[in-house]
N, C-alpha and C. Protein backbone atom coordinates (compact mmCIF):
# COMPACT_ATOMS: atom_id res chain seq x y z
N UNK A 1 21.20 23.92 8.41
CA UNK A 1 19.82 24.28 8.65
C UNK A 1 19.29 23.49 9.84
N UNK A 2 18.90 24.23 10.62
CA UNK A 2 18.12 23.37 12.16
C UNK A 2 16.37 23.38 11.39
N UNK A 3 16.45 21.77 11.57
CA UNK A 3 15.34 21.28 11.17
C UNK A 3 13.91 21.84 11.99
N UNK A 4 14.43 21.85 13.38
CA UNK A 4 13.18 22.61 14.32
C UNK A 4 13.13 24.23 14.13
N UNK A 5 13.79 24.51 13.36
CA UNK A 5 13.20 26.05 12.99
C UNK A 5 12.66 26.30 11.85
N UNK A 6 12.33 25.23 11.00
CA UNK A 6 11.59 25.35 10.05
C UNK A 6 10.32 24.83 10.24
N UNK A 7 10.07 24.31 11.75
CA UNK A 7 9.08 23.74 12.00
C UNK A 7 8.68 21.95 11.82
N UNK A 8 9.89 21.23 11.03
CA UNK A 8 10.09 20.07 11.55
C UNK A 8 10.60 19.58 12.23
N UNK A 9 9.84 18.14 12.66
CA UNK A 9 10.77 17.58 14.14
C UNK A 9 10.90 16.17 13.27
N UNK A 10 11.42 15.49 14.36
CA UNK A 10 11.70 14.01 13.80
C UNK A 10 10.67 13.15 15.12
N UNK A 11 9.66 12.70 14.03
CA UNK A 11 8.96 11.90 14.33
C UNK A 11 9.45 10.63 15.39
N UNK A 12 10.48 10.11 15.31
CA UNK A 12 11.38 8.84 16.17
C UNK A 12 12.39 9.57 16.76
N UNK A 13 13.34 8.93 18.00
CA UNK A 13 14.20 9.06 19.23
C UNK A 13 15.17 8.39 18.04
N UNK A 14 15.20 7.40 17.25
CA UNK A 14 16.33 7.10 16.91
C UNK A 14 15.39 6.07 15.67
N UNK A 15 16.64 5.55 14.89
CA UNK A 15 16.11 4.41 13.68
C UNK A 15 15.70 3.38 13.82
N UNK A 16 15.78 3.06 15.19
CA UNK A 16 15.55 2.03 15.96
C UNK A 16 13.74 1.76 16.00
N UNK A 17 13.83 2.62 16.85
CA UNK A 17 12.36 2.71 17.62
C UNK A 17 11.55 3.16 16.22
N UNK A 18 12.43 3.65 14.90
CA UNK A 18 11.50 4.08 14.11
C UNK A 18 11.21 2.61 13.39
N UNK A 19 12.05 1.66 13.20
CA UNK A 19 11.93 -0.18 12.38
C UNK A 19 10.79 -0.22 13.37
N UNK A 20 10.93 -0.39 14.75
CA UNK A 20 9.69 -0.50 15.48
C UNK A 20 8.46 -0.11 15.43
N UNK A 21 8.60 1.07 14.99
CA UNK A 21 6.75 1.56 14.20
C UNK A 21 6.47 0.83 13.28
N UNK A 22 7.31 1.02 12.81
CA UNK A 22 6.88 0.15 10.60
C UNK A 22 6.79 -0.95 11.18
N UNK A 23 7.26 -2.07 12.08
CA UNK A 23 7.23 -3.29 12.17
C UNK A 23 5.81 -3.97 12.62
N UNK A 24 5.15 -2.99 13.71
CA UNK A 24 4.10 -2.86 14.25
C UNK A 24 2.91 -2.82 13.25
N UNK A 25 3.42 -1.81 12.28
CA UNK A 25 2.89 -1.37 10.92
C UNK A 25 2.54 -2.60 9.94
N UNK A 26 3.10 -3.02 9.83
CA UNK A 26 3.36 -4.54 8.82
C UNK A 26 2.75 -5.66 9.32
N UNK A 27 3.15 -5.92 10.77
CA UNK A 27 2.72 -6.98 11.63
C UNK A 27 0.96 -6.91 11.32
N UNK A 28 0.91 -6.12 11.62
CA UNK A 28 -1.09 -5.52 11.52
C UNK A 28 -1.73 -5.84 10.34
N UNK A 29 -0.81 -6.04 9.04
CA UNK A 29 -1.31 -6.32 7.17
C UNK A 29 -1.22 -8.06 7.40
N UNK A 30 -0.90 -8.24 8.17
CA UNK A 30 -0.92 -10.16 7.78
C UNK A 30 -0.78 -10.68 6.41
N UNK A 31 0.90 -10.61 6.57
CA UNK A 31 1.85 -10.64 5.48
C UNK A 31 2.00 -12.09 5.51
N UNK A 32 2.30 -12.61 4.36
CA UNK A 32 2.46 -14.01 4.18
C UNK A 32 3.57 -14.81 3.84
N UNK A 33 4.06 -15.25 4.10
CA UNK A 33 5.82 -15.66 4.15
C UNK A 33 5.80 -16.36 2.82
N UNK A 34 6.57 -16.72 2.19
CA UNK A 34 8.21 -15.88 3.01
C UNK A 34 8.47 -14.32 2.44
N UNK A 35 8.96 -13.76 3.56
CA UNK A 35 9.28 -12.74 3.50
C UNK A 35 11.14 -11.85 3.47
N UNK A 36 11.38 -11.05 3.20
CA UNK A 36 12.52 -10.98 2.63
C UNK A 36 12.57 -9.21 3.06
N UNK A 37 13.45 -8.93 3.97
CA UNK A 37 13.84 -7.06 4.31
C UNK A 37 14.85 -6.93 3.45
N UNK A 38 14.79 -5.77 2.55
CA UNK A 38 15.76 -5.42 1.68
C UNK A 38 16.36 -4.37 2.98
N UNK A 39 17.65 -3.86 3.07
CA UNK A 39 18.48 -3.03 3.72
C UNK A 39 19.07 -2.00 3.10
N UNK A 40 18.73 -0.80 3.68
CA UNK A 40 20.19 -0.01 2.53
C UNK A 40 21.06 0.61 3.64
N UNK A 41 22.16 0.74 3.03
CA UNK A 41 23.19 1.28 3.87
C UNK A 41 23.11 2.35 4.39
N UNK A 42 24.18 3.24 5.51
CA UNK A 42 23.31 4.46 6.01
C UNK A 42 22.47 4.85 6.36
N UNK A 43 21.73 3.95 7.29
CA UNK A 43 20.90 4.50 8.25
C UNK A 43 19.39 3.41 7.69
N UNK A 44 19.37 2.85 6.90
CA UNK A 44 18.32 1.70 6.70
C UNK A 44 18.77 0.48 7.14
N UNK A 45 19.76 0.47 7.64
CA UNK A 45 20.16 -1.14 8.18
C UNK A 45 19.37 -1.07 9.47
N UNK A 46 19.71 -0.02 10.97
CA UNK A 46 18.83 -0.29 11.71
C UNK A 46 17.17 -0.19 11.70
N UNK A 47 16.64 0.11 10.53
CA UNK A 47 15.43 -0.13 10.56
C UNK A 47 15.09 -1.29 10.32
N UNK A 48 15.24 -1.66 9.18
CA UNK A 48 15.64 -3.30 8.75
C UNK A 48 15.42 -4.41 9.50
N UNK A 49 16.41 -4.19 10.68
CA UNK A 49 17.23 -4.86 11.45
C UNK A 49 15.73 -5.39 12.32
N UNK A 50 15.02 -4.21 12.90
CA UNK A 50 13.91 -4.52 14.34
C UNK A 50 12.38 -4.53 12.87
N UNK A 51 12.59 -4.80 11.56
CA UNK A 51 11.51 -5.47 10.82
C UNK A 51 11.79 -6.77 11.18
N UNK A 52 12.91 -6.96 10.27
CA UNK A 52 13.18 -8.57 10.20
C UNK A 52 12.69 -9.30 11.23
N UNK A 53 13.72 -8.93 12.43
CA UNK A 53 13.09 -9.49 13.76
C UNK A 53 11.73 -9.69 14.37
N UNK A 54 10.76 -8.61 13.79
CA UNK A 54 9.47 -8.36 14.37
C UNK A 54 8.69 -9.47 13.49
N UNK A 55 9.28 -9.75 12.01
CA UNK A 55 8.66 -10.20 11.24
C UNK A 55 9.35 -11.83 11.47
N UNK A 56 10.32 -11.91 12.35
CA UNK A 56 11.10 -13.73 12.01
C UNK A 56 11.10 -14.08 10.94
N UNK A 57 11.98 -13.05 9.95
CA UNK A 57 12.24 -13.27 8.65
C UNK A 57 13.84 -12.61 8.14
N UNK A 58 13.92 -12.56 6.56
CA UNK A 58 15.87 -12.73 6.58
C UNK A 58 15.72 -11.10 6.44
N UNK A 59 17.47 -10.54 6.57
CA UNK A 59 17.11 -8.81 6.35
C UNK A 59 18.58 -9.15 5.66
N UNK A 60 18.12 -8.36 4.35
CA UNK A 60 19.35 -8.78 3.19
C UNK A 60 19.82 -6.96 3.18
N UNK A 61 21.10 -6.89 3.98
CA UNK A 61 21.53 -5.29 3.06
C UNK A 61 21.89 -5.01 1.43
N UNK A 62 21.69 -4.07 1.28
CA UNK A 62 21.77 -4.18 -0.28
C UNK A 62 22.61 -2.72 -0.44
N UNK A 63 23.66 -2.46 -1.21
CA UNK A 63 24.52 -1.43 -1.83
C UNK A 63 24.24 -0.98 -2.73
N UNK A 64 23.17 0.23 -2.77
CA UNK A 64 23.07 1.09 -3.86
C UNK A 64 24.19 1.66 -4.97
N UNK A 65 23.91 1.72 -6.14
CA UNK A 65 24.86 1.71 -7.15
C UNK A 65 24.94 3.35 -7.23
């Protein structure tokens, strides 16, 4: 199924730039340490990845059962 013929698009260029919204996102709530990125495998690690960083905090992957 092509997602743009049903009339969705994908909001982000990649998973990247999408951790980068949410991070921006979070940064703005004045979160209070310590803080802790859960990860999931397949495609939540690079989001994860540019939280943690945005946040200078740990990014733990985690393996769904």
């Amino acid at each position: 199924m092509n997602p743009t013929a049903c009339g969705l698009r994908k909001p982000f260029a990649n998973r990247t730039q999408a951790g980068q919204a949410l991070a921006d996102e979070l940064l703005g709530m004045n979160l209070t340490p310590p803080l802790v990125v859960l990860a999931l495998p397949r495609g939540g690690v690079p989001v994860a990845a540019e939280i943690a960083r945005a946040l200078d905090t740990v990014q733990t992957p985690r393996q769904p059962r």
